[in-house]
N, C-alpha and C. Protein backbone atom coordinates (compact mmCIF):
# COMPACT_ATOMS: atom_id res chain seq x y z
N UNK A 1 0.82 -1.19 0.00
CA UNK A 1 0.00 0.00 0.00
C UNK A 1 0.86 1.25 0.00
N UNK A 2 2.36 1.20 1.13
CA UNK A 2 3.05 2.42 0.91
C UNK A 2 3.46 2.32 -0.56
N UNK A 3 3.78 1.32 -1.13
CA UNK A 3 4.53 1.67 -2.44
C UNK A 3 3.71 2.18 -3.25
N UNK A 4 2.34 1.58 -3.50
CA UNK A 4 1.07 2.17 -4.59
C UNK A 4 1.13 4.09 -4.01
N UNK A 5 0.49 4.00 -2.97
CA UNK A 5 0.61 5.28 -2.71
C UNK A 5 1.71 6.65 -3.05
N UNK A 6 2.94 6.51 -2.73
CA UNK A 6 3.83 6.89 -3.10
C UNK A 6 3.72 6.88 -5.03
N UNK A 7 3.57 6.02 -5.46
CA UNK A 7 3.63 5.98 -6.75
C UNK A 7 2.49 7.00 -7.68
N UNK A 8 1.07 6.92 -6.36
CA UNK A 8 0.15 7.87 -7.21
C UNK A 8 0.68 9.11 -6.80
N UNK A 9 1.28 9.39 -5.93
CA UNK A 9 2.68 10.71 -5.43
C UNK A 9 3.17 11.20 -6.63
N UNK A 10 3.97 10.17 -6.77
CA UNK A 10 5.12 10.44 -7.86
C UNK A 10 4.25 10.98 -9.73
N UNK A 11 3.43 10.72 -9.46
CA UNK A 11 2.65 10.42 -10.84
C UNK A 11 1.76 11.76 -10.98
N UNK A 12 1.06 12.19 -10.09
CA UNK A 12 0.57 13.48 -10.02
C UNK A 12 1.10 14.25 -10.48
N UNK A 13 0.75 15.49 -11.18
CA UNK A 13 1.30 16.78 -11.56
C UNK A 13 1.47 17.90 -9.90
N UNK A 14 2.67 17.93 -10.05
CA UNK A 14 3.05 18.77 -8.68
C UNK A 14 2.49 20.09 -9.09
N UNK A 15 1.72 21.22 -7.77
CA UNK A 15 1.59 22.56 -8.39
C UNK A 15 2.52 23.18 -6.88
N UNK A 16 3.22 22.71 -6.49
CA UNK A 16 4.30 23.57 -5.84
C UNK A 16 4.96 24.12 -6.16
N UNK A 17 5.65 25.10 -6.20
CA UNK A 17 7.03 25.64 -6.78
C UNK A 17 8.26 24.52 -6.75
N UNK A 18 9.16 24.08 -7.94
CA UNK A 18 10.17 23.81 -8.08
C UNK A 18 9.81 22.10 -8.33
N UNK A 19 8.48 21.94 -7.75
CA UNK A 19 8.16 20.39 -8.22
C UNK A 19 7.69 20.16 -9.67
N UNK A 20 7.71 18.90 -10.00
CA UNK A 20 8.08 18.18 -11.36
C UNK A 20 6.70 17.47 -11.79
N UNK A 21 6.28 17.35 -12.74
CA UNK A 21 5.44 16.14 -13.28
C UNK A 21 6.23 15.31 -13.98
N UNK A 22 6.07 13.93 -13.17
CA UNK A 22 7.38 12.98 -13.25
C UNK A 22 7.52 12.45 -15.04
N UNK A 23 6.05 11.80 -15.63
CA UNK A 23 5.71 11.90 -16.46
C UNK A 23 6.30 13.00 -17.53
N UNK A 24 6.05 13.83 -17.41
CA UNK A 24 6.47 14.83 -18.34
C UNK A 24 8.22 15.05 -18.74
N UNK A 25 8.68 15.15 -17.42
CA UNK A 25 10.09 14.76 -16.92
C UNK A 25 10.67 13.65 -17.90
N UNK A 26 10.37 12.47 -17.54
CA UNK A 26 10.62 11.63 -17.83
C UNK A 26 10.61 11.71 -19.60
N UNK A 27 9.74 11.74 -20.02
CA UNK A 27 9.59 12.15 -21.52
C UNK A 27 10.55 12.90 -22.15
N UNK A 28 10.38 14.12 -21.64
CA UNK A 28 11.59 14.96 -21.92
C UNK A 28 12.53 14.45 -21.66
N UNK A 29 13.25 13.94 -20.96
CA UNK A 29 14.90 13.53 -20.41
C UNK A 29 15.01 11.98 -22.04
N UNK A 30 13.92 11.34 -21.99
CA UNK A 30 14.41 10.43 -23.06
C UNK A 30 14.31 10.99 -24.39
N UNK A 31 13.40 12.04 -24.81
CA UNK A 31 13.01 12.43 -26.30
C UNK A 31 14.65 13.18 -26.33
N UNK A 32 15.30 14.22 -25.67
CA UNK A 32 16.25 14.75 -25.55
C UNK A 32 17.58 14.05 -26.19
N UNK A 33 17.34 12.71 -25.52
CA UNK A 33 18.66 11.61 -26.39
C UNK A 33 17.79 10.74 -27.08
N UNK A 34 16.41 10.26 -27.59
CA UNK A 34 16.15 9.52 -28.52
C UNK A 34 16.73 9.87 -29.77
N UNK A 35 16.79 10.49 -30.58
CA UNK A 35 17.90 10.95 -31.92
C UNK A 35 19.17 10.32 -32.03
N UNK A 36 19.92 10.22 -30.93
CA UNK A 36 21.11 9.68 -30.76
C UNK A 36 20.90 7.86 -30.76
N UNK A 37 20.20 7.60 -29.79
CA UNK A 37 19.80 6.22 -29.73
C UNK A 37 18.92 5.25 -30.77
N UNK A 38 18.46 6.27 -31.09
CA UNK A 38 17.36 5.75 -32.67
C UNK A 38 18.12 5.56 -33.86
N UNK A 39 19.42 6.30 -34.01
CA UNK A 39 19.98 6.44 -35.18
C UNK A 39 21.30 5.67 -34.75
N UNK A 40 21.50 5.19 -33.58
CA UNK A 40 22.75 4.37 -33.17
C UNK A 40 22.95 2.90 -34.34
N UNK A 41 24.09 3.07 -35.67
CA UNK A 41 24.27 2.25 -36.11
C UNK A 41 24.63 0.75 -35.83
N UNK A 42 24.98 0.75 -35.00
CA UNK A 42 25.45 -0.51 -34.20
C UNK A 42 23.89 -1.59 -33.37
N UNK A 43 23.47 -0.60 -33.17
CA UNK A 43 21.68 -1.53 -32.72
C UNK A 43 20.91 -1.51 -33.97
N UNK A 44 20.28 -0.35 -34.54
CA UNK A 44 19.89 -0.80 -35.81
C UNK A 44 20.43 -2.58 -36.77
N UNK A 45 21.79 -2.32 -36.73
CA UNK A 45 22.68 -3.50 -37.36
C UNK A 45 21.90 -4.87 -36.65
N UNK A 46 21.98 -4.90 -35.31
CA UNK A 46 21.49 -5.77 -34.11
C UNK A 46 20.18 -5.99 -34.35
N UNK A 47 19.25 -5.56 -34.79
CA UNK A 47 17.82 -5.76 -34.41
C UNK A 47 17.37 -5.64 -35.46
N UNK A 48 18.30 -5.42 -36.65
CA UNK A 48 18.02 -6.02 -38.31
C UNK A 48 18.48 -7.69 -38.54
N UNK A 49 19.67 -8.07 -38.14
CA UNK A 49 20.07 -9.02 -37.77
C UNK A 49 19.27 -10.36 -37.22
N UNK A 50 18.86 -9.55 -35.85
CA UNK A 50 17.72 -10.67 -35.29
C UNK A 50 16.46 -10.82 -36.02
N UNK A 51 15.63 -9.71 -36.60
CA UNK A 51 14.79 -9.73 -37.46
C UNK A 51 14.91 -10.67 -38.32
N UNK A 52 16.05 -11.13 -39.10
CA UNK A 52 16.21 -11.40 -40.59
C UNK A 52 16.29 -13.27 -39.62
N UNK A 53 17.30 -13.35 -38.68
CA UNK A 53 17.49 -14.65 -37.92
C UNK A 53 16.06 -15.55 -36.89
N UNK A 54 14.98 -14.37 -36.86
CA UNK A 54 13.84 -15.04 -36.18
C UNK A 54 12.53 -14.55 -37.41
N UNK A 55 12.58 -15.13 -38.62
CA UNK A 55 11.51 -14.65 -39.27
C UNK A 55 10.84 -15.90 -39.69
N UNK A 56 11.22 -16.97 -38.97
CA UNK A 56 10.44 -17.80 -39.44
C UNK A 56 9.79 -18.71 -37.85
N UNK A 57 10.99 -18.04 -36.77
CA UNK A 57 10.05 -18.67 -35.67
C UNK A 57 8.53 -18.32 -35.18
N UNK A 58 7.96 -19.58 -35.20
CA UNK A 58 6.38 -19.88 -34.75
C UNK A 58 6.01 -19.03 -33.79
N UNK A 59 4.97 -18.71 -33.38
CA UNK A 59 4.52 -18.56 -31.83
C UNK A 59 4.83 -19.73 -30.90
N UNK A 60 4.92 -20.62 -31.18
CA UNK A 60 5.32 -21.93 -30.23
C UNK A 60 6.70 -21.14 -29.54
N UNK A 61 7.72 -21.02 -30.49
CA UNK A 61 8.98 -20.97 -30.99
C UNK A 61 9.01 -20.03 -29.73
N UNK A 62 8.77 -19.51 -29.63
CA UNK A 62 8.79 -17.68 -29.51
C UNK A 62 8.31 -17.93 -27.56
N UNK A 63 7.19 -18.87 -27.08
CA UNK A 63 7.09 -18.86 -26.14
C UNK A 63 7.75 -19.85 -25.14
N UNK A 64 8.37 -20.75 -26.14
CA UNK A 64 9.36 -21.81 -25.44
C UNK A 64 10.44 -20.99 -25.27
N UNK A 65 10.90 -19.72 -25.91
CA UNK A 65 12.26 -19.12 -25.56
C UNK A 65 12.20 -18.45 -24.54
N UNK A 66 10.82 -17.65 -24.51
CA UNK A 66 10.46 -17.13 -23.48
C UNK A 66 10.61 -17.45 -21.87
N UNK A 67 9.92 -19.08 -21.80
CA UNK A 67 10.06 -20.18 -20.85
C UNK A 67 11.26 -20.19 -20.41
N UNK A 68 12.11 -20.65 -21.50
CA UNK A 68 13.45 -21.26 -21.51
C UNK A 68 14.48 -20.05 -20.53
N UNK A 69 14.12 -18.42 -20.79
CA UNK A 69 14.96 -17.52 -20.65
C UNK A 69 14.17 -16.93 -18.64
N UNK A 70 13.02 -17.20 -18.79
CA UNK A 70 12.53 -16.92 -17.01
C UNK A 70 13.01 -17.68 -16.22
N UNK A 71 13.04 -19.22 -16.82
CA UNK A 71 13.58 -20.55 -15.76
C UNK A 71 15.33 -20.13 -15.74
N UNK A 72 15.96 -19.46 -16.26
CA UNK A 72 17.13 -18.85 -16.43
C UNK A 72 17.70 -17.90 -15.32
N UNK A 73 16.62 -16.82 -15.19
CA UNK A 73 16.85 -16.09 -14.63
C UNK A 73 16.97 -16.09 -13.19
N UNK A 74 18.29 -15.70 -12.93
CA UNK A 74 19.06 -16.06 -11.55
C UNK A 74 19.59 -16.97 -11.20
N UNK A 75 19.65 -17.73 -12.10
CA UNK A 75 20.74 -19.06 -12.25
C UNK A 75 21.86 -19.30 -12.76
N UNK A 76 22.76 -19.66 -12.65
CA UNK A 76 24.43 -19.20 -12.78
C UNK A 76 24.57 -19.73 -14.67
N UNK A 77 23.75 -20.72 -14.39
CA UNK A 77 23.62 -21.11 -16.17
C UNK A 77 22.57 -20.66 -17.36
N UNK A 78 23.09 -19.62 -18.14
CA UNK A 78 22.02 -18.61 -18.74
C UNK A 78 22.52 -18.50 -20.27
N UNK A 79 22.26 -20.30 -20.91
CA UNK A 79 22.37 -20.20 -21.96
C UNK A 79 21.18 -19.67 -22.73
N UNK A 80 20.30 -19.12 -22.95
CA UNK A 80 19.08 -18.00 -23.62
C UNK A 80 19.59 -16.90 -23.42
N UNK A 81 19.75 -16.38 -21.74
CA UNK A 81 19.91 -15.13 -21.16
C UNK A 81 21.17 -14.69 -21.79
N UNK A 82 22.35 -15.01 -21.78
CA UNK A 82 23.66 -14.64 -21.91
C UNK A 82 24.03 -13.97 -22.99
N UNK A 83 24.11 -14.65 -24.54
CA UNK A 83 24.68 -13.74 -25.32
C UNK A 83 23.19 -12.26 -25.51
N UNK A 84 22.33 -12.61 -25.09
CA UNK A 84 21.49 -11.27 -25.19
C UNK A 84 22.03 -10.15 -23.96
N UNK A 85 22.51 -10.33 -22.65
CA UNK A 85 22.89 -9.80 -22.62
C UNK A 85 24.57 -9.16 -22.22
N UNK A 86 25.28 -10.44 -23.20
CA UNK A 86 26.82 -9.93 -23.31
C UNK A 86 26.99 -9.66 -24.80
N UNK A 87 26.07 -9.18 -25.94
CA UNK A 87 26.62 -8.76 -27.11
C UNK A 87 27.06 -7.15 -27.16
N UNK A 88 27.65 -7.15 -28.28
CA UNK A 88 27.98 -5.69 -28.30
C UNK A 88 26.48 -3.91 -27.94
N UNK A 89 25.60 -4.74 -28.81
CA UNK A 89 24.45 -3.85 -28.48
C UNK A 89 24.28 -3.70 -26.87
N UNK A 90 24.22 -4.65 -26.18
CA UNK A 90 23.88 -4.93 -24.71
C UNK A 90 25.23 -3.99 -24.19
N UNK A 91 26.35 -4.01 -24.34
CA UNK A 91 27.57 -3.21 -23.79
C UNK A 91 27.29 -2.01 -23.86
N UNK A 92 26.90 -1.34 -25.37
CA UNK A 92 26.11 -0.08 -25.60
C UNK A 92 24.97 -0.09 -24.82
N UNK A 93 24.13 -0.39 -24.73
CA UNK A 93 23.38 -0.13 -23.51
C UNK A 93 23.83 -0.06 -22.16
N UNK A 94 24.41 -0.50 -21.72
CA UNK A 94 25.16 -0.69 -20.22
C UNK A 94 25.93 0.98 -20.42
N UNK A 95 26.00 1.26 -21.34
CA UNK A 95 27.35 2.22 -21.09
C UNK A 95 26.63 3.80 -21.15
N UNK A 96 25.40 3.11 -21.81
CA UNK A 96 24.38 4.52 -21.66
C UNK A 96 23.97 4.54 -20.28
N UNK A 97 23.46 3.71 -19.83
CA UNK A 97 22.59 3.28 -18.22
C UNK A 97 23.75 4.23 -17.65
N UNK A 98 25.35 3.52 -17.58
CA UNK A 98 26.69 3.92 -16.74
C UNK A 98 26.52 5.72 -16.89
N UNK A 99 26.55 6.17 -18.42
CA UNK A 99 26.86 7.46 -18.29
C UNK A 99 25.42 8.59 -17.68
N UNK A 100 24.30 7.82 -17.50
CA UNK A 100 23.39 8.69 -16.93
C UNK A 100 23.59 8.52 -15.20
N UNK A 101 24.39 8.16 -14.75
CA UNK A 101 25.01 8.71 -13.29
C UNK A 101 23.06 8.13 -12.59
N UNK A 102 22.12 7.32 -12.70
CA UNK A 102 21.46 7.08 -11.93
C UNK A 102 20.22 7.57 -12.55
N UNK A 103 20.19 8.07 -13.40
CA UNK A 103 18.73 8.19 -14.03
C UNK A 103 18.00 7.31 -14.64
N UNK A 104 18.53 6.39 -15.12
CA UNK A 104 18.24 5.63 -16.12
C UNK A 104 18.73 3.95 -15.46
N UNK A 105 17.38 3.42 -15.12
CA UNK A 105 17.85 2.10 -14.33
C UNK A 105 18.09 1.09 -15.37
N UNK A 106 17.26 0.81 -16.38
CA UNK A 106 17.49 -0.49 -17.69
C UNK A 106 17.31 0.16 -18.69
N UNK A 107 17.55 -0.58 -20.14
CA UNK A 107 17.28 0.07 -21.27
C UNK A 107 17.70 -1.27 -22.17
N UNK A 108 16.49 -1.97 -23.03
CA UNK A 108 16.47 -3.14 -23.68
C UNK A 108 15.94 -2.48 -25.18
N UNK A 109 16.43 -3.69 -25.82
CA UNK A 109 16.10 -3.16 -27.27
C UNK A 109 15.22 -4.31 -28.00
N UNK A 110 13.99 -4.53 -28.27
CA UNK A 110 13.35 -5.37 -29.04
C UNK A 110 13.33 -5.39 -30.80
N UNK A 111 12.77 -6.63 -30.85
CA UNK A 111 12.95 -6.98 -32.09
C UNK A 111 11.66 -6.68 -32.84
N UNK A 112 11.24 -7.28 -34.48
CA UNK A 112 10.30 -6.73 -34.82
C UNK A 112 9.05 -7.52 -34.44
N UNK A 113 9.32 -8.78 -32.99
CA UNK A 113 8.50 -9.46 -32.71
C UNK A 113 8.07 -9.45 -31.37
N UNK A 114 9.43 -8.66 -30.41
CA UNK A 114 8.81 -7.71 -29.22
C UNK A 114 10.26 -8.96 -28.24
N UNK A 115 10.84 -9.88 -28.94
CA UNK A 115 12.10 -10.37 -28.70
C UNK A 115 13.22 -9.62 -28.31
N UNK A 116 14.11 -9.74 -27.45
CA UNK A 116 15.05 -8.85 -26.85
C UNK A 116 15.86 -9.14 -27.76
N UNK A 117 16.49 -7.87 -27.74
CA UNK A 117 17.89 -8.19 -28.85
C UNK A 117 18.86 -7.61 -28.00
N UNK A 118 18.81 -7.31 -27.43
CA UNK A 118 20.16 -6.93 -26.15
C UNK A 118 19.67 -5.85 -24.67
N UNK A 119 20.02 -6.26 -23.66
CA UNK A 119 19.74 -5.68 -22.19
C UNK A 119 20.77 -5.15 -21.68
N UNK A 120 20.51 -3.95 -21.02
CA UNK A 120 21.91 -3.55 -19.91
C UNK A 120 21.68 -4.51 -19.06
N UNK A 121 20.29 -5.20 -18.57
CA UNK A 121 20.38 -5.92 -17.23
C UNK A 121 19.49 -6.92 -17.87
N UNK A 122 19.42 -8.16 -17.13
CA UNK A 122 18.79 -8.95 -16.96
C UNK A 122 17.09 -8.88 -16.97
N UNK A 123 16.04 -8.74 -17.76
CA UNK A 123 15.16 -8.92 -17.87
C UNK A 123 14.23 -9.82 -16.90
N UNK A 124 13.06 -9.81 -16.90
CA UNK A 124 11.82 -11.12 -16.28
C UNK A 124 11.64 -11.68 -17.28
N UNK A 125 11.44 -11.52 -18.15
CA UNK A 125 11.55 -12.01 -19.70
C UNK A 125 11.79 -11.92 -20.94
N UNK A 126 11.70 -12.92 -21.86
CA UNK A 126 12.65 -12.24 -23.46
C UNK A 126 11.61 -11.58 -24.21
N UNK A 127 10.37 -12.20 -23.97
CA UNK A 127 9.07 -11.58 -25.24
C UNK A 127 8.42 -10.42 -24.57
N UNK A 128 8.63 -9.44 -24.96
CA UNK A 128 7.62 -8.05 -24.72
C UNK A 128 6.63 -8.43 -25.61
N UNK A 129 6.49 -8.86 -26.56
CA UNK A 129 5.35 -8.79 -27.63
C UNK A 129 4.44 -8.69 -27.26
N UNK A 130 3.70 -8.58 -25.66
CA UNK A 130 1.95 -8.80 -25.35
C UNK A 130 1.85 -7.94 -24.01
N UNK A 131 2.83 -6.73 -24.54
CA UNK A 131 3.24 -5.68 -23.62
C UNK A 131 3.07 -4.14 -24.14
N UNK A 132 3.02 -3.19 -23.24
CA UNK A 132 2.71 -1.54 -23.98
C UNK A 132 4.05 -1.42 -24.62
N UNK A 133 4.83 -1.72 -24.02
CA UNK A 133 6.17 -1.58 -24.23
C UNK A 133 6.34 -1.67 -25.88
N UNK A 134 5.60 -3.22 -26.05
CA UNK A 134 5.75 -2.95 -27.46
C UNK A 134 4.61 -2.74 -28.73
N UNK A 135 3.62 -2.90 -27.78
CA UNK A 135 1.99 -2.94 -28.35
C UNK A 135 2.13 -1.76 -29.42
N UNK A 136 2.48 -0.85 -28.13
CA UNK A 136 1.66 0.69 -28.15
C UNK A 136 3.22 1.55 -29.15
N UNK A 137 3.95 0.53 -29.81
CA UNK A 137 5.43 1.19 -30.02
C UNK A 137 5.36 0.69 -31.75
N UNK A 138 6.31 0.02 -32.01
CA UNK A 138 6.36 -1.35 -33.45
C UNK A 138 5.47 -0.67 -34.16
N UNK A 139 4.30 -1.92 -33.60
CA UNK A 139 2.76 -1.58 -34.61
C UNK A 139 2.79 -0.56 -35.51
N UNK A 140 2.58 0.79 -33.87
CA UNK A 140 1.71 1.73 -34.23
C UNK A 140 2.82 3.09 -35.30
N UNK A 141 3.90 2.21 -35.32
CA UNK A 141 4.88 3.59 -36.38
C UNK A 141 6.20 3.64 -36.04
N UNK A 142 6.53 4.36 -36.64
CA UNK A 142 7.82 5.04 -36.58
C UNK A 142 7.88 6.04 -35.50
N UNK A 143 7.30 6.99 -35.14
CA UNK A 143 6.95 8.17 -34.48
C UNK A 143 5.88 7.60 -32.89
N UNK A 144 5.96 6.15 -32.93
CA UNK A 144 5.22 6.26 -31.48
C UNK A 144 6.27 6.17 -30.18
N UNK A 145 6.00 7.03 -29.55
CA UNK A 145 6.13 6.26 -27.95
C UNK A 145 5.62 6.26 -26.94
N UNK A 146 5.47 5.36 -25.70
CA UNK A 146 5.30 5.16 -24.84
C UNK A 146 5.55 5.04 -23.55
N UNK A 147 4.22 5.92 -22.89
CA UNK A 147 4.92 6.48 -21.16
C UNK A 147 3.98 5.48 -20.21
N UNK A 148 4.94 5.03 -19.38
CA UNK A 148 4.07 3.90 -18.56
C UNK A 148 3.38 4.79 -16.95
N UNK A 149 2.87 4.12 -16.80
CA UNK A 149 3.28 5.03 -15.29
C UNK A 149 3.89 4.81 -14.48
N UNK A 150 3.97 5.24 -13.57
CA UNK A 150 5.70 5.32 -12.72
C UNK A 150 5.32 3.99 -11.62
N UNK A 151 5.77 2.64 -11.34
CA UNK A 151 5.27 1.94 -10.34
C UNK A 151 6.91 1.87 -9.82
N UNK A 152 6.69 0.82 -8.71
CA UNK A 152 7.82 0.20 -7.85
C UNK A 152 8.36 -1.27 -8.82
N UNK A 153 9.73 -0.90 -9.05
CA UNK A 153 10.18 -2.15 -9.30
C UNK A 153 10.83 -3.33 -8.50
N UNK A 154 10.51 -4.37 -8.06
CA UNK A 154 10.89 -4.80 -6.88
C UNK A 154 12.65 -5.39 -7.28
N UNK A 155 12.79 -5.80 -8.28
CA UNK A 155 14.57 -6.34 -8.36
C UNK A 155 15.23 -4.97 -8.24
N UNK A 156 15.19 -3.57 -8.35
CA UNK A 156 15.66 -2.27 -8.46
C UNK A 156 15.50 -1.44 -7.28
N UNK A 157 14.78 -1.97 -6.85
CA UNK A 157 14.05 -1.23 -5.53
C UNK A 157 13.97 -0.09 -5.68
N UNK A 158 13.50 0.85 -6.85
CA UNK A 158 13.53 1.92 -7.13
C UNK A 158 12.07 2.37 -7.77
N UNK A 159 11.35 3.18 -7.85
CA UNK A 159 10.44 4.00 -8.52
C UNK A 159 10.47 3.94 -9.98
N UNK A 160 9.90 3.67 -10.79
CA UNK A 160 10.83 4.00 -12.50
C UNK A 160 9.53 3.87 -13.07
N UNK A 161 9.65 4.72 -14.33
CA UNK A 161 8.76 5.11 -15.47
C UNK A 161 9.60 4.54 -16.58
N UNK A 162 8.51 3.97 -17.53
CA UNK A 162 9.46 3.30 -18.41
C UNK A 162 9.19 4.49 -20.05
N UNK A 163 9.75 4.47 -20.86
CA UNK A 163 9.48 5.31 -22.23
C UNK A 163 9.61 4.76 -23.75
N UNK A 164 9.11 4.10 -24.15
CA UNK A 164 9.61 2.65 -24.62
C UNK A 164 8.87 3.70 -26.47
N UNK A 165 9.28 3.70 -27.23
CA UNK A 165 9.72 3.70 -28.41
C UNK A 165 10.20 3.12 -29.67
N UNK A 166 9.71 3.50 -30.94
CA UNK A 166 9.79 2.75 -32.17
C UNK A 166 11.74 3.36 -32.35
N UNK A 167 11.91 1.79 -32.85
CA UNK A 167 13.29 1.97 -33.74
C UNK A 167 12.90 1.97 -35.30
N UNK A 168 13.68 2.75 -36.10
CA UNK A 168 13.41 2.26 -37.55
C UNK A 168 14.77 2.64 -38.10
N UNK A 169 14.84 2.11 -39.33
CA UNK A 169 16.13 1.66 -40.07
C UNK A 169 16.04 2.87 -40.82
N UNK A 170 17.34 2.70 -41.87
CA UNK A 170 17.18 4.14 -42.50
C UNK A 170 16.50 4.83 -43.54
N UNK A 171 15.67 3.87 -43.63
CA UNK A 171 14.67 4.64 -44.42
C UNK A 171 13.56 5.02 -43.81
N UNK A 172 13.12 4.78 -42.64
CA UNK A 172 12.03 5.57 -41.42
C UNK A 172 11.50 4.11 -41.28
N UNK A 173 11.45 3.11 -41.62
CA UNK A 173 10.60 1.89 -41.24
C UNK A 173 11.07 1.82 -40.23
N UNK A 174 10.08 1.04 -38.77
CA UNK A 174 10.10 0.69 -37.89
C UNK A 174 10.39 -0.49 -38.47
N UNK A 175 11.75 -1.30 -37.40
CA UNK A 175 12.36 -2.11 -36.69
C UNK A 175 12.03 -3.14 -35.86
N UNK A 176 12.08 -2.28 -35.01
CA UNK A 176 11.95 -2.91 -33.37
C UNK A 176 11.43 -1.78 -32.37
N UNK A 177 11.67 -1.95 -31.28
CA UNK A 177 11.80 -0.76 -30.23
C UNK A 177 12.42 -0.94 -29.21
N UNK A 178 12.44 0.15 -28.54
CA UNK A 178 13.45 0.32 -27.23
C UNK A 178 12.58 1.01 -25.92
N UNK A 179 13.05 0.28 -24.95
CA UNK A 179 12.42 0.59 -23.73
C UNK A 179 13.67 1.13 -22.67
N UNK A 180 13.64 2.23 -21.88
CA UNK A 180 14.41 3.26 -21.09
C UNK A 180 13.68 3.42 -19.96
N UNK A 181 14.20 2.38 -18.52
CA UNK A 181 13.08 2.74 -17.43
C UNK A 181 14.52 3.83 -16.33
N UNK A 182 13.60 4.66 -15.87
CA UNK A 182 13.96 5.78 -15.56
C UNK A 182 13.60 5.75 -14.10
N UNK A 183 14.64 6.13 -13.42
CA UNK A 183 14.50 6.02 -12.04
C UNK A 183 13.63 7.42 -11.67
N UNK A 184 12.23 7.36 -11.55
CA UNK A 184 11.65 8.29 -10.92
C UNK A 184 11.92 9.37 -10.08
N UNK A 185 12.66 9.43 -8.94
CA UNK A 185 13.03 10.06 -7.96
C UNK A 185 14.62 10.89 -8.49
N UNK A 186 14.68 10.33 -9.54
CA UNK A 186 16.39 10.83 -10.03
C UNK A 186 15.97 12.16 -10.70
N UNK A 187 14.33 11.92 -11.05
CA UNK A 187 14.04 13.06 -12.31
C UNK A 187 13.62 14.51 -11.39
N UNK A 188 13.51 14.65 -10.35
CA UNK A 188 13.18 16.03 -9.47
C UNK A 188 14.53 17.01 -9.87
């Protein structure tokens, strides 16, 4: 109950002086570097790659990896989990998370099937596909993104809003997308 509470806190539009609408915040702080991250040649490469390497897996396919990558998680043996997140894209991510000094708790990059194609951290799972994250992102364009609302993450123990966004290649087609959860309390 303290955490819900706090969270409809955090989520409100402040009318105090010097307070924030976290939401809004949050938006701004990712639209600010989406340009940079959208046009990052090295993930594009990554999440064209996986595209072209999962275009024929099933839905079966797709939820056995899924399976395969939760029963994974937190276990010293993380053959699913691992090269997703020790490839080069995943390092680039880690190094964005590193240089925002605490703003920015994860930041994953999906495929054009809602499949991770690389994590700064460890995920709950590999398929976003039946998520806002990627519902409300892919589908709907080139130009969509998406603001979650700000809850408690319990592996982070932190507050975070997530901002999750279409990738597209260079001709404006959407890709994949990318999700940027943002430590709430960092954004005041």
């Amino acid at each position: 109950m303290k955490n819900t509470a706090l969270a409809l806190i955090l989520t409100c539009t402040a009318t105090a002086a010097g307070a924030i609408d976290i939401p809004v915040a949050a938006r701004e702080y990712v639209e600010a570097r989406m340009p940079v991250w959208r046009a990052d040649p090295m993930l594009i490469a990554a999440v064209q790659a996986q595209n072209a390497a999962h275009a024929s897996l099933t839905d079966a396919a797709i939820l056995d990896r899924d399976a395969k990558w939760r029963a994974e998680v937190g276990q010293s043996d993380q053959p699913t989990i691992k090269p997703v997140l020790t490839n080069d894209a995943a390092q680039r991510l880690r190094a964005w998370v590193h240089e925002a000094g605490g703003t920015v708790a994860e930041i994953f990059l999906m495929d054009n099937r809602g499949l991770n194609v690389a994590v700064a951290e460890v995920t709950s799972d590999y398929w976003q596909g039946d998520e806002e994250k990627f519902t409300a992102t892919y589908p709907v364009g080139a130009d969509a993104v998406h603001v979650s609302e700000v809850d408690f993450d319990e592996s982070s123990q932190l507050f975070e809003i997530q901002i999750s966004f279409t990738i597209t290649d260079a001709t404006g087609a959407p890709i994949g997308a990318m999700t940027v959860a943002l430590n709430a309390e960092a954004l005041d």
